[in-house]
N, C-alpha and C. Protein backbone atom coordinates (compact mmCIF):
# COMPACT_ATOMS: atom_id res chain seq x y z
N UNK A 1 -13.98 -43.90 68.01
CA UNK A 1 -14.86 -44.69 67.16
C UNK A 1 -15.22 -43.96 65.89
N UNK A 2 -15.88 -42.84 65.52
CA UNK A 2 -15.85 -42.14 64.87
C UNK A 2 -15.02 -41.36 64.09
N UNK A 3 -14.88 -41.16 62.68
CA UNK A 3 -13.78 -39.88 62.13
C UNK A 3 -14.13 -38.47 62.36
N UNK A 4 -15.44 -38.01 62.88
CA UNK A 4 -15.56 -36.91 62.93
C UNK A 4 -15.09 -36.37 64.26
N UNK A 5 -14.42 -35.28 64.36
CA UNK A 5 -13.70 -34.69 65.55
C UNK A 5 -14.48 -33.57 66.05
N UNK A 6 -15.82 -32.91 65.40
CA UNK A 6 -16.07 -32.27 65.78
C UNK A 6 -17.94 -32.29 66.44
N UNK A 7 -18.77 -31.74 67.13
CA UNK A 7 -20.15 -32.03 68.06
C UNK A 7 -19.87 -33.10 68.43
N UNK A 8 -21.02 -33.70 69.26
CA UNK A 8 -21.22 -34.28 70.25
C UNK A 8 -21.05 -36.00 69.99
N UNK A 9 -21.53 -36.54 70.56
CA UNK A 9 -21.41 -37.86 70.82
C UNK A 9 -22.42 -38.42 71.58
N UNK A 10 -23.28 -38.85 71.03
CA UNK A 10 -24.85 -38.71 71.79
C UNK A 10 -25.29 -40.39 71.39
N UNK A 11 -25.87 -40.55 72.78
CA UNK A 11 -26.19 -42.13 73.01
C UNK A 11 -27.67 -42.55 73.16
N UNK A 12 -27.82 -43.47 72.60
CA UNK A 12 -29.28 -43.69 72.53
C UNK A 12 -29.64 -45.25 73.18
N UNK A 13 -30.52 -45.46 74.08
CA UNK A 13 -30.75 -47.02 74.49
C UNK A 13 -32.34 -47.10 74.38
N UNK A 14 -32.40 -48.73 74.89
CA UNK A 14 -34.23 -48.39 74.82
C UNK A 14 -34.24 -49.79 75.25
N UNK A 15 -35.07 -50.31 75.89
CA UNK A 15 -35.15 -51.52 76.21
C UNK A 15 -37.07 -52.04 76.13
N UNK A 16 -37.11 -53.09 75.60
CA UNK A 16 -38.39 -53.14 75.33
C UNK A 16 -39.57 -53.95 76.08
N UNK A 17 -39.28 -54.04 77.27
CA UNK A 17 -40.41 -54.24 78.65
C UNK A 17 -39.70 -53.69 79.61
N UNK A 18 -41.15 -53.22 80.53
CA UNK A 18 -40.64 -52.23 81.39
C UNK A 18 -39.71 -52.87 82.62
N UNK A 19 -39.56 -54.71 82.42
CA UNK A 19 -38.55 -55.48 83.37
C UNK A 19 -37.12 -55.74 82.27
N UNK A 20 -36.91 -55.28 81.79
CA UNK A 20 -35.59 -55.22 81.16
C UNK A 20 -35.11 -54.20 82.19
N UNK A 21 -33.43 -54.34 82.08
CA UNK A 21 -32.63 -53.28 82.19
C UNK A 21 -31.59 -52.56 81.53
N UNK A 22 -31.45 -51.23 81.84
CA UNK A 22 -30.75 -50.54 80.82
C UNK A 22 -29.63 -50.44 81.06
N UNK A 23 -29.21 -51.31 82.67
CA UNK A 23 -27.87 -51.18 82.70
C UNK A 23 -26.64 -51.33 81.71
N UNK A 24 -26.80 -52.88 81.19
CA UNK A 24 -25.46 -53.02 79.83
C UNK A 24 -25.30 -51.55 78.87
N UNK A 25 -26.37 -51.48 78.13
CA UNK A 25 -26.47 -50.24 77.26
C UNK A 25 -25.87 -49.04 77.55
N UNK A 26 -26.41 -48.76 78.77
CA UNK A 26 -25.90 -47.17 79.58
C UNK A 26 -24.30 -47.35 79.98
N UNK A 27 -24.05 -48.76 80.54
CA UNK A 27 -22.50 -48.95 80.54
C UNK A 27 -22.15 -48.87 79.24
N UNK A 28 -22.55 -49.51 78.22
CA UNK A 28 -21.93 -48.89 77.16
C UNK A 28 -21.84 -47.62 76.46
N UNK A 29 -22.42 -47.14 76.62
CA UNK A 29 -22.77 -45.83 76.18
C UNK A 29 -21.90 -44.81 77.32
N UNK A 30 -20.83 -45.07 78.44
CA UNK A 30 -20.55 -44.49 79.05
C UNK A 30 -19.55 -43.45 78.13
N UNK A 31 -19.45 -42.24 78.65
CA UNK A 31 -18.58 -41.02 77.94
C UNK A 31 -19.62 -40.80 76.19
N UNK A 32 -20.39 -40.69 76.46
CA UNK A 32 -21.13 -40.09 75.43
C UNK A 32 -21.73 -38.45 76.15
N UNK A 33 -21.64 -37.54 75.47
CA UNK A 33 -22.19 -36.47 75.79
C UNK A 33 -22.95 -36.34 76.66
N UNK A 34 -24.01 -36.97 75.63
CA UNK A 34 -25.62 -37.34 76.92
C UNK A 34 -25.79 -38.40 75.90
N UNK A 35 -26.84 -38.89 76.67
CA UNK A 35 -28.00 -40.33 76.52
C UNK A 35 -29.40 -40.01 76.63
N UNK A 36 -29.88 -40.49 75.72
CA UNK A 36 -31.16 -41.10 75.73
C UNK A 36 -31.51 -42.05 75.79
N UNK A 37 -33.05 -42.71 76.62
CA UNK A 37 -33.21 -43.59 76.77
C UNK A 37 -34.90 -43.92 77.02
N UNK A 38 -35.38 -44.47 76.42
CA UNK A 38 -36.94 -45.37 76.08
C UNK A 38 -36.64 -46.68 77.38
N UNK A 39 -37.59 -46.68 77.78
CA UNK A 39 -37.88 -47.88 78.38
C UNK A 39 -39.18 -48.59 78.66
N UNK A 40 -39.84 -48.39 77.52
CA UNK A 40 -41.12 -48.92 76.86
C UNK A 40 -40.60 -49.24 75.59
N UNK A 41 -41.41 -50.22 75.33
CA UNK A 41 -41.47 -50.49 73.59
C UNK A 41 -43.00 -49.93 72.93
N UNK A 42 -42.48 -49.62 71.96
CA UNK A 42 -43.55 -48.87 70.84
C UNK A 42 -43.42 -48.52 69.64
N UNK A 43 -44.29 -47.97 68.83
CA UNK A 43 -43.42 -47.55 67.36
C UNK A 43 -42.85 -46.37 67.73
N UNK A 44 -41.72 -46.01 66.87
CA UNK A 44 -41.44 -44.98 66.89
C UNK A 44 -41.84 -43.96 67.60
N UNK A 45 -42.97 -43.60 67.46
CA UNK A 45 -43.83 -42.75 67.39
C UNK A 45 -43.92 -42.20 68.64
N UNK A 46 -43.83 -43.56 69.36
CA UNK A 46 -44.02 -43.43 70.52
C UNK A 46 -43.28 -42.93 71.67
N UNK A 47 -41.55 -43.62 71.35
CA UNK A 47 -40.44 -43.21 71.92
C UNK A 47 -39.99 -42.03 72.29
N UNK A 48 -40.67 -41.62 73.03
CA UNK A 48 -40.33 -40.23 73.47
C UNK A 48 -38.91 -39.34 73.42
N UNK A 49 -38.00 -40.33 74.09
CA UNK A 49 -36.79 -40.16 74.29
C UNK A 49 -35.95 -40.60 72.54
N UNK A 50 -36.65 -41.03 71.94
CA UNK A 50 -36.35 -40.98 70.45
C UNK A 50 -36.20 -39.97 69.40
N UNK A 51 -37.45 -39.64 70.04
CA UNK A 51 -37.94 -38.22 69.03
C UNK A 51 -37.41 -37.36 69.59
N UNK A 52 -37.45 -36.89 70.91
CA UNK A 52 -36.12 -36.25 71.77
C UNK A 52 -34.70 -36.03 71.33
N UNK A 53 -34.33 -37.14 71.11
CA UNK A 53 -33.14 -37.51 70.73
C UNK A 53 -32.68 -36.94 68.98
N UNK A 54 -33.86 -37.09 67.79
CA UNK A 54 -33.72 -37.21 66.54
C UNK A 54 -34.00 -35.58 66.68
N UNK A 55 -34.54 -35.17 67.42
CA UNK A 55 -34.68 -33.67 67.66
C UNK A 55 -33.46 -32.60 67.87
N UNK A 56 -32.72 -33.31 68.88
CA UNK A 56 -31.47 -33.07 69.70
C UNK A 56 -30.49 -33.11 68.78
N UNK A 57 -29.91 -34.10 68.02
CA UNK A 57 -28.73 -33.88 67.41
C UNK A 57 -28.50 -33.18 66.21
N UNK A 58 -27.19 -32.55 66.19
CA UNK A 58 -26.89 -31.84 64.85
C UNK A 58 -25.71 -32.00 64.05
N UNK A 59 -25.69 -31.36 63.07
CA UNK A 59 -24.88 -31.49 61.76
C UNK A 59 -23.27 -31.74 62.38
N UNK A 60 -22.50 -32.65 62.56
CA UNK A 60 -21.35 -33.33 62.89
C UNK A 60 -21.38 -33.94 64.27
N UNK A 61 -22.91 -34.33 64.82
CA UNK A 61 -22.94 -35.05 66.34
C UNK A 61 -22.67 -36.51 65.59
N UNK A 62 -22.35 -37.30 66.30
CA UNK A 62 -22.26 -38.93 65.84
C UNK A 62 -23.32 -39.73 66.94
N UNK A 63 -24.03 -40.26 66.73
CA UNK A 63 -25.41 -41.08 67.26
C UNK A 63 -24.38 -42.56 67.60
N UNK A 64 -24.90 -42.97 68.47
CA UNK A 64 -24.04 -43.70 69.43
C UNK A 64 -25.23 -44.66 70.26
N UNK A 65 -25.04 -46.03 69.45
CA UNK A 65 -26.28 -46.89 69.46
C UNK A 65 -25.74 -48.21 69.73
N UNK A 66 -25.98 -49.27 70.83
CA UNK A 66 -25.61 -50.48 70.77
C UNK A 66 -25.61 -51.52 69.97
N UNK A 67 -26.95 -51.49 69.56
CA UNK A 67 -27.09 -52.25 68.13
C UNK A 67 -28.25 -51.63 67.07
N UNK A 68 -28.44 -52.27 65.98
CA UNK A 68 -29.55 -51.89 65.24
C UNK A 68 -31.05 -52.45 65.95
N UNK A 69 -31.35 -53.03 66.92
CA UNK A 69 -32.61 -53.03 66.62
C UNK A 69 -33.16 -52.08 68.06
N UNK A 70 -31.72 -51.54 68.64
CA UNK A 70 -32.14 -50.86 70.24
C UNK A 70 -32.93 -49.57 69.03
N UNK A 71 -32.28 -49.23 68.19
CA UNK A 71 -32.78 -47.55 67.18
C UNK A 71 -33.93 -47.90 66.60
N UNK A 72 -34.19 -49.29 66.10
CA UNK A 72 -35.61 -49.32 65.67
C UNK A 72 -36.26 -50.74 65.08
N UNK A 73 -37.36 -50.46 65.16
CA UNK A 73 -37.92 -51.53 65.74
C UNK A 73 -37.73 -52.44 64.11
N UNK A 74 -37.77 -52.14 63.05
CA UNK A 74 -37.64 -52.69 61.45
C UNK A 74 -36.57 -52.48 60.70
N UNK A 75 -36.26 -53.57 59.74
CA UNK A 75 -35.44 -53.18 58.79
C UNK A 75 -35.81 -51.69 58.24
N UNK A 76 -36.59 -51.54 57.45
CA UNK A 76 -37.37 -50.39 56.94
C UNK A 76 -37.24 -49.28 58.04
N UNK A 77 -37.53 -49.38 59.06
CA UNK A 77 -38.06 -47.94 60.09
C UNK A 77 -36.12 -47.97 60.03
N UNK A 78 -34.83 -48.57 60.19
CA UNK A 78 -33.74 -48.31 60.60
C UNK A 78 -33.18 -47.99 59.20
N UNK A 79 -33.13 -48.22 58.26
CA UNK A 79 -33.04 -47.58 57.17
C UNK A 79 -32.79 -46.07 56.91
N UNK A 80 -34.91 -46.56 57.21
CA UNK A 80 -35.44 -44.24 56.95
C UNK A 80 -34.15 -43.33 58.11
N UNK A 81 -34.22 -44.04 59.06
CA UNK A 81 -33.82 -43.11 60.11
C UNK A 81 -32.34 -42.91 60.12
N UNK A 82 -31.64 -43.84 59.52
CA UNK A 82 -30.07 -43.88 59.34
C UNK A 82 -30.13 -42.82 58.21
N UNK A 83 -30.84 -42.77 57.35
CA UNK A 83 -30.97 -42.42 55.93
C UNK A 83 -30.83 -40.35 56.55
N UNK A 84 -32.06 -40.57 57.03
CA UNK A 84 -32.28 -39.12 57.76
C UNK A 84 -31.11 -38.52 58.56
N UNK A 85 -30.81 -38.73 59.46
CA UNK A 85 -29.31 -38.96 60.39
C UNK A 85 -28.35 -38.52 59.59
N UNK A 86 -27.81 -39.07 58.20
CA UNK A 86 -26.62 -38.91 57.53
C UNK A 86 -27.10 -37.62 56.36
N UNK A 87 -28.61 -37.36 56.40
CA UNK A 87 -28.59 -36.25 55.47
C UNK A 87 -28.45 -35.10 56.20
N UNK A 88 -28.92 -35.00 57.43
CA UNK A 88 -28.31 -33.97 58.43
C UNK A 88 -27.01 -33.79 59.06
N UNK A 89 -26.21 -34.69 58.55
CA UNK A 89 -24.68 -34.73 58.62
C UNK A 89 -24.33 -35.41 59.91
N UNK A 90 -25.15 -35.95 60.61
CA UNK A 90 -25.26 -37.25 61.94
C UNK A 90 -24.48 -38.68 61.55
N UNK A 91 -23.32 -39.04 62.21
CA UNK A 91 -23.02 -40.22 61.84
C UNK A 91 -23.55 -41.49 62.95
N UNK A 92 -23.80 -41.97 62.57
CA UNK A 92 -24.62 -43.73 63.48
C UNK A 92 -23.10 -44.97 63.47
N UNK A 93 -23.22 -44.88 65.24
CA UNK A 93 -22.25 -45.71 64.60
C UNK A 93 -23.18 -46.47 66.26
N UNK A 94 -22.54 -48.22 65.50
CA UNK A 94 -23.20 -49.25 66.40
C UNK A 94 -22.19 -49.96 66.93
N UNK A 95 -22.57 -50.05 68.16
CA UNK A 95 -21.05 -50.26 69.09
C UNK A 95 -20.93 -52.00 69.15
N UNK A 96 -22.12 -52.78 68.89
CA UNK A 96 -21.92 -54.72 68.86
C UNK A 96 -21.87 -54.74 67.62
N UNK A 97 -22.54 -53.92 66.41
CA UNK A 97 -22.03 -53.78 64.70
C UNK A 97 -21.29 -52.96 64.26
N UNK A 98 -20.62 -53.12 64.48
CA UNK A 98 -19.66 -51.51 63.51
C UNK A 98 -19.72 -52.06 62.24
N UNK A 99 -20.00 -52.69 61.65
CA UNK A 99 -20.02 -53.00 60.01
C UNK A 99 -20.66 -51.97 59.61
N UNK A 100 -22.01 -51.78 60.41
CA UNK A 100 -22.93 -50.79 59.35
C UNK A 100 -22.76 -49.23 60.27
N UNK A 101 -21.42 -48.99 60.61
CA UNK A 101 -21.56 -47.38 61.13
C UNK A 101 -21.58 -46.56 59.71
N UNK A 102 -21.68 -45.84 59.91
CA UNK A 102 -22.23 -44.96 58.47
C UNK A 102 -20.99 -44.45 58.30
N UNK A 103 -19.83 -44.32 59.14
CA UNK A 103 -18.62 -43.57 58.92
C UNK A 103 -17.71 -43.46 57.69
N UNK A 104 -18.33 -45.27 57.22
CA UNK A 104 -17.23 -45.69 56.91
C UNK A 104 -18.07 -46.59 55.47
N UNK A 105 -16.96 -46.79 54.53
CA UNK A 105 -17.37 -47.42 53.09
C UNK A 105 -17.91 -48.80 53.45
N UNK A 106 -17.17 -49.46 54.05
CA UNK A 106 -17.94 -51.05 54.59
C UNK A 106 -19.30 -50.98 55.02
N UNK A 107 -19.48 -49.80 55.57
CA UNK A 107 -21.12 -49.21 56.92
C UNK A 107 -21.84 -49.38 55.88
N UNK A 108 -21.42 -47.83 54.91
CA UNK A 108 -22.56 -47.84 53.83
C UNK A 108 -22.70 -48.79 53.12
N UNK A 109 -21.79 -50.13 52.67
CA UNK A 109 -22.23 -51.11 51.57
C UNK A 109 -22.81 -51.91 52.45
N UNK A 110 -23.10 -51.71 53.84
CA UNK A 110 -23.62 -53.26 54.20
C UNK A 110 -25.02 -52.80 54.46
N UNK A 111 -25.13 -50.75 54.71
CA UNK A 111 -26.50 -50.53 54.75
C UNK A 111 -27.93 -50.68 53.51
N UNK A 112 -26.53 -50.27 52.27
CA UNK A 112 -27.26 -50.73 50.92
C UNK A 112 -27.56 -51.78 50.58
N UNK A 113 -26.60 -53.20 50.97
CA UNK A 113 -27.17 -54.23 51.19
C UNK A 113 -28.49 -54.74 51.55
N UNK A 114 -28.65 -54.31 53.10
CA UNK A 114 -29.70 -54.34 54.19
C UNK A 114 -31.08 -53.23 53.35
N UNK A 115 -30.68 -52.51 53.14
CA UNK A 115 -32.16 -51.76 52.01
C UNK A 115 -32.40 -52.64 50.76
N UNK A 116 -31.46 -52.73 50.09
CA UNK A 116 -31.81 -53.76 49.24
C UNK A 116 -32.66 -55.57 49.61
N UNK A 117 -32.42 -55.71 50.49
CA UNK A 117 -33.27 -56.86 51.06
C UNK A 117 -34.55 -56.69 51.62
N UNK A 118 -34.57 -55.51 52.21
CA UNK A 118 -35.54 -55.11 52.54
C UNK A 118 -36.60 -54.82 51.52
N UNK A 119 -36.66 -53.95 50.32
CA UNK A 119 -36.98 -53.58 49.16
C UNK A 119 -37.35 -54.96 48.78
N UNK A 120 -36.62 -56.32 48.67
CA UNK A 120 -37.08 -57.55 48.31
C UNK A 120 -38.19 -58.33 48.97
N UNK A 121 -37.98 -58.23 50.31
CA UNK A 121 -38.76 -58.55 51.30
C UNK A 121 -40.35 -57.85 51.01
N UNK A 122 -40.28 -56.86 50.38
CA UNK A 122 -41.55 -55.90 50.79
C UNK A 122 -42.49 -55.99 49.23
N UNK A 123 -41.75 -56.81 48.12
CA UNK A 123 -41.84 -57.44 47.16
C UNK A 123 -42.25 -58.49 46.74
N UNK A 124 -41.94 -59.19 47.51
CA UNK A 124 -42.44 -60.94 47.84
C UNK A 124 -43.38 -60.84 48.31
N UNK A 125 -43.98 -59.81 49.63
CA UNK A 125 -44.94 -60.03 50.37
C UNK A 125 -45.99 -59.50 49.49
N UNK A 126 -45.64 -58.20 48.24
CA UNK A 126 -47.02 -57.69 47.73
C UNK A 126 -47.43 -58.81 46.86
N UNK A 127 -46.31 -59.31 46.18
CA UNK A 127 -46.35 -60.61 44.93
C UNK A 127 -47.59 -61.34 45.90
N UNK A 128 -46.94 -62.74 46.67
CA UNK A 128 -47.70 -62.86 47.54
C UNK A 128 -49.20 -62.83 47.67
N UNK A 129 -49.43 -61.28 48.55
CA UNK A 129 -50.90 -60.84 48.39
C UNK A 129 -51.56 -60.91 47.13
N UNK A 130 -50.68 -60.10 46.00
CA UNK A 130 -51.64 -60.59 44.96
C UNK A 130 -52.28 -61.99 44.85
N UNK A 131 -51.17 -62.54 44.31
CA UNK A 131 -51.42 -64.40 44.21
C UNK A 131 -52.86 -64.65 45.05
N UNK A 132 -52.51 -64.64 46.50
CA UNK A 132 -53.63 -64.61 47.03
C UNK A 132 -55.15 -63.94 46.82
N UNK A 133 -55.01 -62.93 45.95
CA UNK A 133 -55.93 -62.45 45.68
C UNK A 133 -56.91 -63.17 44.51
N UNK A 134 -55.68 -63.22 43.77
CA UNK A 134 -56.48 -63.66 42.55
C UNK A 134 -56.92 -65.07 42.26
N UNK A 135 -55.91 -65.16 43.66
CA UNK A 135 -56.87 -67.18 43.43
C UNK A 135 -58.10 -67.21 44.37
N UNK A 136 -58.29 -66.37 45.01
CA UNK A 136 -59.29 -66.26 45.93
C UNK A 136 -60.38 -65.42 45.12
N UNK A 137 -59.98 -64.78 44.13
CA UNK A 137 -61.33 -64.20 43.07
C UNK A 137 -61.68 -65.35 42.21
N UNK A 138 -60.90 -66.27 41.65
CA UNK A 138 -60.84 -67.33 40.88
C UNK A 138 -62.01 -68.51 41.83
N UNK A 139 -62.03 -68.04 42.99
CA UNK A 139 -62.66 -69.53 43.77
C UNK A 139 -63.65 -68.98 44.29
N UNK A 140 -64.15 -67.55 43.53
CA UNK A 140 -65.31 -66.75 44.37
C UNK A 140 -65.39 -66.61 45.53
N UNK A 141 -64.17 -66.82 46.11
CA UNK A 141 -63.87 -65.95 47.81
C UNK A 141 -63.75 -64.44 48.34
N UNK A 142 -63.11 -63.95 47.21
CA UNK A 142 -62.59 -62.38 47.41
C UNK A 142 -64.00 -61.63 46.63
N UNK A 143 -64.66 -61.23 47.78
CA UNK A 143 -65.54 -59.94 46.83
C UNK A 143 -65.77 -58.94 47.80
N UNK A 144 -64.70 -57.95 47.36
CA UNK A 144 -64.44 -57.08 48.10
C UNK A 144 -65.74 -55.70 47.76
N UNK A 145 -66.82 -55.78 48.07
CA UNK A 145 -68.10 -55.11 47.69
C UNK A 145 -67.83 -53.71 48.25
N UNK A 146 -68.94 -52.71 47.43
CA UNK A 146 -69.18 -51.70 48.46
C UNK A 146 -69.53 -51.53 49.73
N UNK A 147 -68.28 -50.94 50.23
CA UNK A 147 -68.77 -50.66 51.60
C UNK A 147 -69.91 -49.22 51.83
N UNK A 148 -70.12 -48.27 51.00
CA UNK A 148 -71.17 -47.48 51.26
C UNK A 148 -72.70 -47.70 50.49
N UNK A 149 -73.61 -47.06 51.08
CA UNK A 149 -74.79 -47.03 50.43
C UNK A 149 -74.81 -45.86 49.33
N UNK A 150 -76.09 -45.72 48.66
CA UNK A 150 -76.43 -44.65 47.51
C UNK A 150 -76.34 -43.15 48.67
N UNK A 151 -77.45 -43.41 49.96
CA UNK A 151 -77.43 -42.28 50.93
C UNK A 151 -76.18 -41.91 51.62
N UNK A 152 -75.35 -43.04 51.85
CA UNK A 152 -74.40 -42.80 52.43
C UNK A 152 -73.62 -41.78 51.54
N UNK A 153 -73.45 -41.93 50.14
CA UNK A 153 -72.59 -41.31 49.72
C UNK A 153 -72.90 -39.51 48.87
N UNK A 154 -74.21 -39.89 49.05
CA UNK A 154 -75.03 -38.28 49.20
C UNK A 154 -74.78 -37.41 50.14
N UNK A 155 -75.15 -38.03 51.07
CA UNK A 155 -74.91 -37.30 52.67
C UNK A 155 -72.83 -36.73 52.84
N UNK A 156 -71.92 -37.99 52.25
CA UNK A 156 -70.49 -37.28 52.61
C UNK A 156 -70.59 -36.35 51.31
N UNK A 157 -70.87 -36.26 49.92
CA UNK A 157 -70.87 -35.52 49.00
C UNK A 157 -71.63 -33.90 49.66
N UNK A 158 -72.50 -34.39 50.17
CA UNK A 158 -73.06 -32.49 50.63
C UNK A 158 -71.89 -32.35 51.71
N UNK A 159 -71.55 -32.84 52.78
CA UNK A 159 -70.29 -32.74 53.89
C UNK A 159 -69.22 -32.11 53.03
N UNK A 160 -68.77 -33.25 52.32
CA UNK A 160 -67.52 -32.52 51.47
C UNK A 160 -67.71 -31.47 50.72
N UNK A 161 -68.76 -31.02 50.41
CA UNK A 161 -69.40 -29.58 49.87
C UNK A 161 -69.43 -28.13 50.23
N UNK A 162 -69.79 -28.62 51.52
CA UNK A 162 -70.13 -27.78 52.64
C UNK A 162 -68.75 -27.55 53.61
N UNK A 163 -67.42 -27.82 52.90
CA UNK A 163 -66.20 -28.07 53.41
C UNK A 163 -65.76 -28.61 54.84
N UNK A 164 -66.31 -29.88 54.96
CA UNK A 164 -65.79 -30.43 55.97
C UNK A 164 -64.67 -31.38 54.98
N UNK A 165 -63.79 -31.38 55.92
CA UNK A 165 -62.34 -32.29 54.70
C UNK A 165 -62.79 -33.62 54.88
N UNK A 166 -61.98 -34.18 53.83
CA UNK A 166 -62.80 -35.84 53.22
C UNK A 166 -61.84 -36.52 54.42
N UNK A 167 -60.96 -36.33 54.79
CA UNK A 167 -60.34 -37.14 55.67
C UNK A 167 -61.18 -37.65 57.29
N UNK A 168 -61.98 -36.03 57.44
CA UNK A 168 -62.94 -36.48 58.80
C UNK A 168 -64.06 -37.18 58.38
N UNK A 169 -64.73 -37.02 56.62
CA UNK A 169 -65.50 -37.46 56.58
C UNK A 169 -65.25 -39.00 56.21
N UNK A 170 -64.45 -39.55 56.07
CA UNK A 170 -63.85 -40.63 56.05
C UNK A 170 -63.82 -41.83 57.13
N UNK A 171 -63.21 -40.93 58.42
CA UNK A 171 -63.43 -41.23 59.61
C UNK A 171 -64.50 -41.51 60.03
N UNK A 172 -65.95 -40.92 59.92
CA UNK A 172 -67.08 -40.60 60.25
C UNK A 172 -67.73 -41.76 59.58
N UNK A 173 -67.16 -42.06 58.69
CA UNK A 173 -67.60 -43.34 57.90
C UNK A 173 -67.33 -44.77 58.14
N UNK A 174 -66.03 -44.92 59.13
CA UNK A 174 -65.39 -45.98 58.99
C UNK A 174 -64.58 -46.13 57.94
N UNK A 175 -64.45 -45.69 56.96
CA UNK A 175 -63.49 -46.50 55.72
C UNK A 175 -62.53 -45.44 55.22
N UNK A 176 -61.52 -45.79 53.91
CA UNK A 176 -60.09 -45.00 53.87
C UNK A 176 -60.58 -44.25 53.16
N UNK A 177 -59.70 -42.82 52.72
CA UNK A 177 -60.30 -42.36 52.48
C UNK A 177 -60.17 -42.25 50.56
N UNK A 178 -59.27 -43.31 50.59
CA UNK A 178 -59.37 -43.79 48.83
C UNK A 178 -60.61 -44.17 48.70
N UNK A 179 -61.23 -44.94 49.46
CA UNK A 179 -62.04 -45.55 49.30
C UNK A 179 -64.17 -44.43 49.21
N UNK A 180 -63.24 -43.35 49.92
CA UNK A 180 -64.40 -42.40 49.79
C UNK A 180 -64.09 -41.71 48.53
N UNK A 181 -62.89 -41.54 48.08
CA UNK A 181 -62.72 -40.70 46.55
C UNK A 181 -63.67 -41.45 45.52
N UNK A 182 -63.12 -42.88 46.21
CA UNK A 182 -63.97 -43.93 44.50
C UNK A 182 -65.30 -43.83 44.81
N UNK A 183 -65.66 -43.56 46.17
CA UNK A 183 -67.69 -43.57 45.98
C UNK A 183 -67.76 -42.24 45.30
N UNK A 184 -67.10 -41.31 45.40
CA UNK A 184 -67.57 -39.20 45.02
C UNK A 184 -67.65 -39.22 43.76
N UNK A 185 -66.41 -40.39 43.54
CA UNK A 185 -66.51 -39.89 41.99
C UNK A 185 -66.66 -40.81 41.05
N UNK A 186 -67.76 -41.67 41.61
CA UNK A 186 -68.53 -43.45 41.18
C UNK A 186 -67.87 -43.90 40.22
N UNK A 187 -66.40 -44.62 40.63
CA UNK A 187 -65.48 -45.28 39.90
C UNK A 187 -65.76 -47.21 40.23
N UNK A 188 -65.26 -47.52 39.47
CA UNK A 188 -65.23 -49.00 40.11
C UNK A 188 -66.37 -49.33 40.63
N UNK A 189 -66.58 -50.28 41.61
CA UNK A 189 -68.09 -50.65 41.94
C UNK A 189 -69.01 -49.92 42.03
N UNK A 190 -68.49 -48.43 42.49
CA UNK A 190 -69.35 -47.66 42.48
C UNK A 190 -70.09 -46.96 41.58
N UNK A 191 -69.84 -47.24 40.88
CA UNK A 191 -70.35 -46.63 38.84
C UNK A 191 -71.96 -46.84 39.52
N UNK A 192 -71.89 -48.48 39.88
CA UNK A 192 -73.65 -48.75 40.26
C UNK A 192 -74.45 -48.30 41.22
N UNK A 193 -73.68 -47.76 41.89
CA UNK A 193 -74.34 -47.61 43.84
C UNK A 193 -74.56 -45.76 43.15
N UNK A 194 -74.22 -45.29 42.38
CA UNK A 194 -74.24 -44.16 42.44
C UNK A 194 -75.15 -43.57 41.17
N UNK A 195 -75.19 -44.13 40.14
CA UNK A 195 -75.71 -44.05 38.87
C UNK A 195 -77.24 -44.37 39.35
């Protein structure tokens, strides 16, 4: 399946409730080096046997995947991770798609494709939100107010002083922690809550 002749051949499955089975996959994946295998669904993050796996392989192994969505759960998350994979010299190849194995010139134009839509997709949706925004300021719906008080933002200003990092004090607050930069340094609504 692969042009590279040299490391491993490493298989990855995952099935996403714990009443699925991994039989088809693992039959497919038969004569792969080793296998990995998730049998929970989660983000990334979560996949133990993922991160295991993205851990495990090296510079001329070929990743050995049934389809694109067993590797991840998004256009976007399969992207980054193909993206990553081929900068460490890992080739992905998908055994129900071979269009997009990375091996090969067809792989990569159909992966640039698939990023490029994606990139569109993630475009429309901010467009979108705006729109929504601004017709919802237009109809006096959206008033996105301060979320801190004058004390509130005294009290994280001595914290952040006294070097506790803005990120816990953030936490401690409930809110992001952009949103604690603009009270510190009374930008935007906060010009008033703080002045």
């Amino acid at each position: 399946m692969s042009g590279q002749s040299k490391g491993q051949v490493i298989g990855y499955a995952r099935v996403s409730a714990t009443d699925q089975n991994l039989g088809r996959q693992m039959k497919a994946l038969d004569g792969c080096d080793r296998v990995f295998a998730d049998k929970l669904s989660g983000k990334n993050t979560d996949r133990v046997q993922l991160q295991e796996m993205l851990r495990y392989v090296r510079e001329g192994d070929t990743l050995r995947v049934t389809s694109p969505d067993r590797l991840a759960r998004s256009t976007r998350d399969l992207l980054a991770m193909v993206e990553e994979l081929k900068g460490r010299g890992v080739a992905v190849e998908f055994l129900d798609n071979p269009a997009l194995n990375t091996d090969t010139p067809q792989g990569e134009f159909m992966l640039t494709i698939l990023g490029a839509v994606a990139q569109l997709e993630r475009s429309v949706i901010r467009e979108r939100q705006m729109e929504g925004i601004a017709l919802a300021k237009v109809d006096g719906k959206y008033d996105k107010g301060v979320r801190l008080t004058a004390e509130q933002i005294a009290e994280a200003r001595k914290k952040v002083d006294s070097g506790v990092p803005k990120a816990a004090v953030a936490r401690e607050l409930g809110i992001s922690r952009q949103t604690l930069y603009t009270a510190l340094s009374g930008a935007g609504r906060y010009a008033e809550v703080v002045s």
